[in-house]
Protein backbone atom coordinates (compact mmCIF):
# COMPACT_ATOMS: atom_id res chain seq x y z
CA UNK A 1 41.08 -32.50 17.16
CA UNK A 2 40.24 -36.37 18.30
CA UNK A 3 36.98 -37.62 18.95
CA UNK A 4 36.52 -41.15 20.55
CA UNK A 5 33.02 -42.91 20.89
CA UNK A 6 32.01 -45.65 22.95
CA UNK A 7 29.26 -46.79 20.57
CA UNK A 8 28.90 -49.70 18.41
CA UNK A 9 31.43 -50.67 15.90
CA UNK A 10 29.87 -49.01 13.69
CA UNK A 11 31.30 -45.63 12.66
CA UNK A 12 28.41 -43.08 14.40
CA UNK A 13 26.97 -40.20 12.89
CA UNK A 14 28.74 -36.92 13.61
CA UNK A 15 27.67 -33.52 14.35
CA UNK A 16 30.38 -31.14 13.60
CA UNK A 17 28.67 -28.28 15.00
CA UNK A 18 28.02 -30.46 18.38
CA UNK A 19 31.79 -30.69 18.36
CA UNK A 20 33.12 -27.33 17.47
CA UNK A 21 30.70 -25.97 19.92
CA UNK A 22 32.36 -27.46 22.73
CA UNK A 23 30.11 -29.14 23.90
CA UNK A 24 31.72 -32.47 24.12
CA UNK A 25 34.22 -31.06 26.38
CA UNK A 26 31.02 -29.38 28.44
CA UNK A 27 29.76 -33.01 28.54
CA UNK A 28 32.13 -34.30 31.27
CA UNK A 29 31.10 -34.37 34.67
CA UNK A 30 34.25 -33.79 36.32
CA UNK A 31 37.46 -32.24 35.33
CA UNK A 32 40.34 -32.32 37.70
CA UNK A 33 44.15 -31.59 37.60
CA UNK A 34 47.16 -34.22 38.14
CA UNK A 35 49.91 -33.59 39.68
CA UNK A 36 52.73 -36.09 41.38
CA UNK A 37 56.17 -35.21 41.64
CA UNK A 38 57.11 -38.55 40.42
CA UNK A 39 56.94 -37.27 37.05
CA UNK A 40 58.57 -33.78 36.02
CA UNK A 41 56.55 -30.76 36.96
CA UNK A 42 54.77 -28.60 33.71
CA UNK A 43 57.32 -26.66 32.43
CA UNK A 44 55.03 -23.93 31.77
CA UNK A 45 51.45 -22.60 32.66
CA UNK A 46 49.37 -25.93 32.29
CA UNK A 47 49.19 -29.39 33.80
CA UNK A 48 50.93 -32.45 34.04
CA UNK A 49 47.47 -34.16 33.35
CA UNK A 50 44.04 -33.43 33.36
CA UNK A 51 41.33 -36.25 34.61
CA UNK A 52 37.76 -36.40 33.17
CA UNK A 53 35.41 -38.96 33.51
CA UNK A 54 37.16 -42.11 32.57
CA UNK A 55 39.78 -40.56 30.29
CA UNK A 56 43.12 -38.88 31.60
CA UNK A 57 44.66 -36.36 28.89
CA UNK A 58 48.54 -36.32 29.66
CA UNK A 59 50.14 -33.07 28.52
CA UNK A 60 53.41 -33.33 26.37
CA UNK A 61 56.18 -35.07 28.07
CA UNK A 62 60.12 -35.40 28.09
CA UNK A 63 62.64 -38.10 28.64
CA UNK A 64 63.71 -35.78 32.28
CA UNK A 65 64.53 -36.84 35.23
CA UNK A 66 61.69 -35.80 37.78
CA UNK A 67 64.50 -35.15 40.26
CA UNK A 68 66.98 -33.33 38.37
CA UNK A 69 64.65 -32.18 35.50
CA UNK A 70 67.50 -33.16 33.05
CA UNK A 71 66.81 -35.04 30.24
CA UNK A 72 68.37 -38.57 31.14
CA UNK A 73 70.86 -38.53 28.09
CA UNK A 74 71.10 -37.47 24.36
CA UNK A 75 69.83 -40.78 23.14
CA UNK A 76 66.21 -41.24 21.88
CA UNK A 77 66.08 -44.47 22.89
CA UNK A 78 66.95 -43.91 25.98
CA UNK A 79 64.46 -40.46 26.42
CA UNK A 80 61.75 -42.82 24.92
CA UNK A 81 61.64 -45.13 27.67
CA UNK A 82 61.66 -41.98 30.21
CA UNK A 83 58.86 -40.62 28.36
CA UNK A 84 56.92 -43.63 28.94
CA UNK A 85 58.18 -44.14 32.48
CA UNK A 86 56.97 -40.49 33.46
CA UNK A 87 53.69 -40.57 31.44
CA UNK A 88 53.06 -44.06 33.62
CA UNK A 89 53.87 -42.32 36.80
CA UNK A 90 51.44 -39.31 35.45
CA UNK A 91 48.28 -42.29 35.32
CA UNK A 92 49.01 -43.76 37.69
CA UNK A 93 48.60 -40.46 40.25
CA UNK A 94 45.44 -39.85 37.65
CA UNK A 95 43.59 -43.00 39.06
CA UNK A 96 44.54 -45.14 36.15
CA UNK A 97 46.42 -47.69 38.08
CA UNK A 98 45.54 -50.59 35.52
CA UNK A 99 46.50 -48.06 32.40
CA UNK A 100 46.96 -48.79 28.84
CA UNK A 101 47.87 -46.75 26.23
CA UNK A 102 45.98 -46.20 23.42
CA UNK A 103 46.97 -43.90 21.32
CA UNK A 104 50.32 -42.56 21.62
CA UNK A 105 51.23 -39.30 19.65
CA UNK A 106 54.81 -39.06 19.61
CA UNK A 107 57.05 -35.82 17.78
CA UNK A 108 60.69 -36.14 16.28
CA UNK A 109 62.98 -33.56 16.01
CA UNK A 110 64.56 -33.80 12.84
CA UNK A 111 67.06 -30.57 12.35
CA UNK A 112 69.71 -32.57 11.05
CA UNK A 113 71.48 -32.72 7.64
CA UNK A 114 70.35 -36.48 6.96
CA UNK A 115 68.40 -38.57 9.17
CA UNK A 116 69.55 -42.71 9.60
CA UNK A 117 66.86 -45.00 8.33
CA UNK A 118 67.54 -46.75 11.60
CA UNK A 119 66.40 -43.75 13.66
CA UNK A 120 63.00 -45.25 13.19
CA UNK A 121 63.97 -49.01 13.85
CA UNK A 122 61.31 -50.41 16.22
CA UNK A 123 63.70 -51.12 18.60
CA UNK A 124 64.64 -47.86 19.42
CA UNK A 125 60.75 -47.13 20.60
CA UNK A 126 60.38 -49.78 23.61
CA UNK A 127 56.47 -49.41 23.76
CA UNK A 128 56.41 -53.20 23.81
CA UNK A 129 57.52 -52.90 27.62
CA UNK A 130 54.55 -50.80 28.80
CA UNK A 131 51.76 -53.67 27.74
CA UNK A 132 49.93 -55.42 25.44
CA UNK A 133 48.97 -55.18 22.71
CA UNK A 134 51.32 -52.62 22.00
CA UNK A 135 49.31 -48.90 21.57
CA UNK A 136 48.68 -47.51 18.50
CA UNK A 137 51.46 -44.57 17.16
CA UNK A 138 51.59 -41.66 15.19
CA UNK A 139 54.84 -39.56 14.59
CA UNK A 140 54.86 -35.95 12.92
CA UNK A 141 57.78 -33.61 12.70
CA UNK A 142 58.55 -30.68 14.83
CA UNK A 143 59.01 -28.18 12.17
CA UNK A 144 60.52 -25.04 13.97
CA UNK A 145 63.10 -24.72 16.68
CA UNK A 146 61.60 -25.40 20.66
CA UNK A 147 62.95 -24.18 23.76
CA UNK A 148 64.44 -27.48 25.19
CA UNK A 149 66.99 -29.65 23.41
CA UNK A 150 64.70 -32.56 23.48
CA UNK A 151 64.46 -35.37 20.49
CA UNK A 152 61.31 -37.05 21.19
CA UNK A 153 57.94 -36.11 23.21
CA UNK A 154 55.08 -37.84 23.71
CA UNK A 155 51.49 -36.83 23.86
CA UNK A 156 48.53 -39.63 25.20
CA UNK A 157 45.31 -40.43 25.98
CA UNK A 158 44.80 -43.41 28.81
CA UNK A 159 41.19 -44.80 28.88
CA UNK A 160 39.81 -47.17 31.18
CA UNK A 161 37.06 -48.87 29.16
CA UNK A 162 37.20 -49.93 25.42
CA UNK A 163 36.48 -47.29 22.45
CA UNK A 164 35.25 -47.97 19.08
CA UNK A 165 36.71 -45.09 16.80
CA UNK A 166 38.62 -42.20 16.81
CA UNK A 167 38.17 -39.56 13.80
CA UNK A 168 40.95 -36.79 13.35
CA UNK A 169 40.70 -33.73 11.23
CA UNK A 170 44.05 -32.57 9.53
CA UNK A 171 44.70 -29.02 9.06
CA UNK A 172 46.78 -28.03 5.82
CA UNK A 173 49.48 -25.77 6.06
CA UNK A 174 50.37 -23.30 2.38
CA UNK A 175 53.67 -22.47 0.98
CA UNK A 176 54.99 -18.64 1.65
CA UNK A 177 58.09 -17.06 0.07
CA UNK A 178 60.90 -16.37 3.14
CA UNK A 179 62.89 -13.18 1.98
CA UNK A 180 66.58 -13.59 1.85
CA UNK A 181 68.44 -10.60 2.77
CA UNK A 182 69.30 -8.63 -0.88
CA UNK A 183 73.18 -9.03 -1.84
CA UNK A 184 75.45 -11.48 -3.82
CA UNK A 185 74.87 -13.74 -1.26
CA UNK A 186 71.29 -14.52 -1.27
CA UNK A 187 72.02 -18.01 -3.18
CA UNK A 188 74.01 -19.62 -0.66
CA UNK A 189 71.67 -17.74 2.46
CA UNK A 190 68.46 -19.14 1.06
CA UNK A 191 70.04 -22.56 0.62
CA UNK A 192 71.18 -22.26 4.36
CA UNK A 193 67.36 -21.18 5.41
CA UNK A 194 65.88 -24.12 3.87
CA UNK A 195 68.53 -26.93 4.88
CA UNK A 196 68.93 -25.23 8.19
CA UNK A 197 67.00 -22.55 9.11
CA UNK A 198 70.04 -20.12 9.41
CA UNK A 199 70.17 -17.29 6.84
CA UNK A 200 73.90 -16.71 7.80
CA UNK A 201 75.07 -19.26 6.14
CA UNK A 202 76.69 -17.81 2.84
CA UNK A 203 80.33 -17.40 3.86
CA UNK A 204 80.19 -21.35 5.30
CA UNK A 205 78.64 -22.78 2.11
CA UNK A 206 81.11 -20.47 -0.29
CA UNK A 207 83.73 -22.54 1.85
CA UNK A 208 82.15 -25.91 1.17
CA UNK A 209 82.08 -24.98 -2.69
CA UNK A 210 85.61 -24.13 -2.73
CA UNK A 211 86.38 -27.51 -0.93
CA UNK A 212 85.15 -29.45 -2.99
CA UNK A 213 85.78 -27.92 -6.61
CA UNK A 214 89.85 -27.35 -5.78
CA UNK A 215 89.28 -31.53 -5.10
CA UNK A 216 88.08 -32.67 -8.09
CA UNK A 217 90.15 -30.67 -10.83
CA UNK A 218 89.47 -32.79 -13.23
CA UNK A 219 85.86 -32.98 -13.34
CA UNK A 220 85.82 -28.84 -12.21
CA UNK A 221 87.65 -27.91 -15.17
CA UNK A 222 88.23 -24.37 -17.17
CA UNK A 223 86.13 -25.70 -19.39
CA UNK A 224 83.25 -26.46 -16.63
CA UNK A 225 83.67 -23.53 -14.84
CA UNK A 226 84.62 -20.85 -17.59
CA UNK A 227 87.84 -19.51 -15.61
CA UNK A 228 90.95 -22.16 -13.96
CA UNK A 229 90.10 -24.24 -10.95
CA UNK A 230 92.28 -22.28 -8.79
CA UNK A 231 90.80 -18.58 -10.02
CA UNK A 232 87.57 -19.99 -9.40
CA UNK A 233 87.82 -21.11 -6.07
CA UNK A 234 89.39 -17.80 -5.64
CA UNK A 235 86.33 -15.90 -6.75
CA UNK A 236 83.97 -17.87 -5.22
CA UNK A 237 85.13 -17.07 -1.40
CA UNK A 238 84.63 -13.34 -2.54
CA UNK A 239 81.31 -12.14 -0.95
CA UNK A 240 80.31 -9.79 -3.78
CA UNK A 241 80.12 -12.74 -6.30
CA UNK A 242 77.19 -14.51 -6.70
CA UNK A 243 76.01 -18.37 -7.44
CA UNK A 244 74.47 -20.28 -10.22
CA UNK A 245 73.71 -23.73 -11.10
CA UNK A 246 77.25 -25.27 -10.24
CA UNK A 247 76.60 -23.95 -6.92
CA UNK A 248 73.23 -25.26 -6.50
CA UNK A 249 73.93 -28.81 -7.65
CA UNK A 250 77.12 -28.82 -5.78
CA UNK A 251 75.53 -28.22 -2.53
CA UNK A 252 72.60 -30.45 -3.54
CA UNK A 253 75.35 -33.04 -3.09
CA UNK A 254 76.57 -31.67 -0.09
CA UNK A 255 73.51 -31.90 1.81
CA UNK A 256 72.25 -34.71 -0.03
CA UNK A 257 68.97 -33.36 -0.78
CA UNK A 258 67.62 -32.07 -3.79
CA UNK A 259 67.17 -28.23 -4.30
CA UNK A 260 64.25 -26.97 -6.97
CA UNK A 261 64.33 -23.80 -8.07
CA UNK A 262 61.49 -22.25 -9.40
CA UNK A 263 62.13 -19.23 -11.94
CA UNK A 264 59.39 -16.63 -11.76
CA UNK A 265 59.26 -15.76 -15.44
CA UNK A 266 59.40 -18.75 -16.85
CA UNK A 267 57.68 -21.01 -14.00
CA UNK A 268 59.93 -23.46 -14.83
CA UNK A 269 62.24 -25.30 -12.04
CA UNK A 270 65.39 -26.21 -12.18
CA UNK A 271 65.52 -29.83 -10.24
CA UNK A 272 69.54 -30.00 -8.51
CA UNK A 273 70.29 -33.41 -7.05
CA UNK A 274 67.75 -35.38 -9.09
CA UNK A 275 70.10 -37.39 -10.65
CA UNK A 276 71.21 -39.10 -7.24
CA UNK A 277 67.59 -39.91 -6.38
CA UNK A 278 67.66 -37.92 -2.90
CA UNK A 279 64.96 -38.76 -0.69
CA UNK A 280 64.79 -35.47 0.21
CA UNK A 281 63.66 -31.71 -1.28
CA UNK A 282 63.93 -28.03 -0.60
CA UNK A 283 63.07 -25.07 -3.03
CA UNK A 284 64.26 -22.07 -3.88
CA UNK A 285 62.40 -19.28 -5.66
CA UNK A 286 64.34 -16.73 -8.34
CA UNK A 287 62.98 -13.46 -9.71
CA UNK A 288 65.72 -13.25 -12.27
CA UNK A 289 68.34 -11.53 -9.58
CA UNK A 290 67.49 -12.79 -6.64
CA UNK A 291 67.18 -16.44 -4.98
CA UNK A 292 64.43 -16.53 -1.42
CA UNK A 293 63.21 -19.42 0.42
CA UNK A 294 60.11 -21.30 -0.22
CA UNK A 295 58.64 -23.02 2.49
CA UNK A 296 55.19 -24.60 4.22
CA UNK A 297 54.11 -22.77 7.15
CA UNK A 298 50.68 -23.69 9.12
CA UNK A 299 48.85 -20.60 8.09
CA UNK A 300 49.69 -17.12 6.45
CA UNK A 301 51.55 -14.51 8.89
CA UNK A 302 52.99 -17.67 11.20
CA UNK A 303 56.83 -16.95 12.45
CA UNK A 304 59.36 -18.79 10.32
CA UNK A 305 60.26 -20.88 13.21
CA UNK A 306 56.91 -22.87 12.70
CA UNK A 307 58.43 -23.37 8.77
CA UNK A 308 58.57 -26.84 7.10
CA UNK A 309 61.77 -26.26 4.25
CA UNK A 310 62.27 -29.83 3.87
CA UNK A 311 59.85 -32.54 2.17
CA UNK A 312 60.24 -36.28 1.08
CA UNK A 313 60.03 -37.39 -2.03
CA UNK A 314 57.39 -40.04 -3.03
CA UNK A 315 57.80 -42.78 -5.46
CA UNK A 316 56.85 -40.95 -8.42
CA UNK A 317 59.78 -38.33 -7.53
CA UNK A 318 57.63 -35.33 -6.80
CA UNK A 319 57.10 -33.88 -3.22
CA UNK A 320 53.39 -34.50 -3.56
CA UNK A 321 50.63 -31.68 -3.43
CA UNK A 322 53.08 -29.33 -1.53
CA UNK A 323 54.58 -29.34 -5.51
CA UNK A 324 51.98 -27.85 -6.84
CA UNK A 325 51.00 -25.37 -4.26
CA UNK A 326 54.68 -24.07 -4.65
CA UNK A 327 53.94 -23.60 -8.59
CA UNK A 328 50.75 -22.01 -7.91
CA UNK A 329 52.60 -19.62 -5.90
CA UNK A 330 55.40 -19.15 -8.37
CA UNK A 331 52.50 -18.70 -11.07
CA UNK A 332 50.89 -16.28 -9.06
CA UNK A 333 54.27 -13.97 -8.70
CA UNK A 334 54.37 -14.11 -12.62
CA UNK A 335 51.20 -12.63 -12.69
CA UNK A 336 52.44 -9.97 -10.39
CA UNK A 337 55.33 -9.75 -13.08
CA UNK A 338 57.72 -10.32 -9.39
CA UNK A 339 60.46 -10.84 -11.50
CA UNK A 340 63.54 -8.88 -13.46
CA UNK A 341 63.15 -9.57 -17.29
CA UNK A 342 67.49 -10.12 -17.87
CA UNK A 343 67.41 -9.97 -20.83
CA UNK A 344 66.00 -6.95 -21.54
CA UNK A 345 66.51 -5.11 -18.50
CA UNK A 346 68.51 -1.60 -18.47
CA UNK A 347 71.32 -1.54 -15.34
CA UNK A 348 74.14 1.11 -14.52
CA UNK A 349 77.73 0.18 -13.28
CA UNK A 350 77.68 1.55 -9.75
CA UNK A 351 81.42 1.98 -10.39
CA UNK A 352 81.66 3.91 -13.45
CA UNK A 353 78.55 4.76 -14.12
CA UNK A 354 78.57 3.17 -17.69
CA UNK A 355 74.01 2.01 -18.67
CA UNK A 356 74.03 -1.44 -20.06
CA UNK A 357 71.08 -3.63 -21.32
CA UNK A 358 70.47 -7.36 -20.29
CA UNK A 359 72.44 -9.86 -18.46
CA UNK A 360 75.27 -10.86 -21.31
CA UNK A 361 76.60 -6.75 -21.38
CA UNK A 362 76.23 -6.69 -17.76
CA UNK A 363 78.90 -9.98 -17.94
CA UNK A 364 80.66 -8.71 -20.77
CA UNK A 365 81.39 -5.42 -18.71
CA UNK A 366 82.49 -7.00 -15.53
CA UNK A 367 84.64 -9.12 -17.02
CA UNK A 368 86.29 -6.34 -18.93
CA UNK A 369 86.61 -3.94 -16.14
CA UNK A 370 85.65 -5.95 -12.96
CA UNK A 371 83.17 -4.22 -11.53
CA UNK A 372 80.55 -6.06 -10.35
CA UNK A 373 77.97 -3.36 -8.41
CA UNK A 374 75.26 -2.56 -10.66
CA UNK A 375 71.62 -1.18 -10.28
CA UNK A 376 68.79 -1.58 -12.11
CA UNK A 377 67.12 1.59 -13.60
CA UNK A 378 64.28 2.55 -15.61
């Protein structure tokens, strides 16, 4: 929410009921739509623009052409100056023939592996073309997935007289656990949820580990891996084996991010990556057996496409207070007791039937007789 006063430089006292109430809105005189077809129509039930008073709200807009309501390439700078050029056409139709823009609210879609520092490089955001002084920016991330392959929208407010202030509440968003489907896959699927929002992506990733262990012998050894290079890129493609830490910082290089993995029992995580200094971080969550997701949605019971999986990492190498609302979650599944005690726990082969108790006779046995199905009983 964004409140602007024409008042005095100094900051005015506000009345936060006076604003949730609605009645600032109530306060304009007039209200009217915009429409030109200069610009690209709405691309959905709501307006290109709507005029009131001396303000003109533009809705979000797109680098399209109004004609052809393509998007004039696949390169933000050149969907920038669109933007611009169609949000100008919008004012102009809204009575704001001498516009300047303000405040300009602009969103980046960032669902790729690694994003180039020079994605950001002022002169791929020509807003010095459109007047002076240049209007203030903000940029956020589009978390989840949108129905139009855009990279960059725009959101404004055009005002024809001077304002003092503008005061904006934040809302925070909490950290929910994203169930991975339950199988010897679950590793590599939650690591493809939070790089990429795909929980498919187990047989790709078991692909990528093979890669790139069978091309480094030397530092993949026997010794490193507890079986020969070769065997173990064998048994790694095989869908009913599961990961470990050689997995996870293996793909932490691969994506170059770093992966935390927070282990229920023990609350303690497991940092992947951190050697390399990533600017980057995802986490994982493990109950002993099984890896899910973590991630930071707006609110409880929001669809996963609205999911943030991937946060920067600040100079003091956390992920700031996103780090410890994760651990408060983890704590709060150890006080659930969400989590399989290994060591202790009693399991039956699924193949022959044979109890065992704990992780190492679980290992011991599959390596013996190779029979890796087992369920936990009680």
């Amino acid at each position: 929410m964004v409140w602007f006063s024409s008042s005095p430089i100094n900051f005015p006292t506000i009345d936060v009921g006076f604003l949730r109430s609605g009645s600032l809105l109530a306060a304009a005189a007039k209200k009217e739509a915009v429409v030109t077809v200069k610009a690209p129509a709405a691309l959905g039930p709501y307006s290109q623009a709507i005029k009131a008073n001396d303000l003109v709200f533009v809705s979000g807009a797109l680098g399209l052409i109004p004609e052809t309501r393509m998007l004039v390439s696949d390169k933000i700078e050149d969907q920038t100056e669109q933007v611009l050029r169609n949000m100008g056409e919008i004012l102009k139709a809204g009575g704001a023939a001498d516009y300047s823009f303000v405040v300009n609210t602009f969103r980046l879609k960032l669902r790729i592996h690694r994003q180039n520092e020079d994605s950001f490089s002022p002169k791929r955001f020509p807003f010095a073309d459109f007047g002076s002084p240049a209007p203030a920016r903000a940029a956020c991330q589009i978390w989840g997935r949108l129905f139009f392959p855009d990279k960059i929208r725009f959101f404004c407010i055009s005002l024809e007289f001077h304002f003092r202030c503008i005061i904006i509440w934040k809302m925070e968003g909490v950290i929910v656990r994203r169930v991975i489907p339950s199988d010897n896959s679950c590793l590599f699927n939650a690591v493809g949820y939070v790089m990429d929002h795909d929980k498919t992506k187990a047989p790709e990733l078991r692909q990528v580990i093979a890669a790139t262990v069978a091309s480094d012998p030397t530092k993949y050894s026997e010794a490193f891996l507890g079986k020969p290079n070769a065997e173990y890129c064998s048994w790694i493609l095989d869908s009913e084996k599961w990961g470990g830490a050689i997995e996870l910082a293996i793909l932490a290089d691969y994506y170059g991010r770093e992966i935390a993995a927070y282990d229920i029992q023990t609350t303690r995580c497991d940092l992947y990556g951190q050697e390399k200094h990533y600017s980057e971080r995802v986490m994982l969550i493990y109950d002993g057996l099984h890896y899910d997701a973590l991630a930071m949605s707006p609110f409880e019971g929001a669809p996963e496409e609205f999911d943030q999986t991937i946060f920067a990492v600040q100079k003091d190498r956390t992920i700031g207070p996103v780090e410890g609302l994760a651990l408060n979650l983890v704590k709060d599944q150890q006080r659930k007791r969400s989590y399989t005690d290994t060591a202790n726990f009693t399991l039956r082969c699924g193949v022959c039937q044979i109890g065992v108790v704990g992780q190492k006779e679980a290992v011991e046995h599959a390596q013996a007789t190779g029979h890796v199905n087992f369920q936990e009983y009680r």
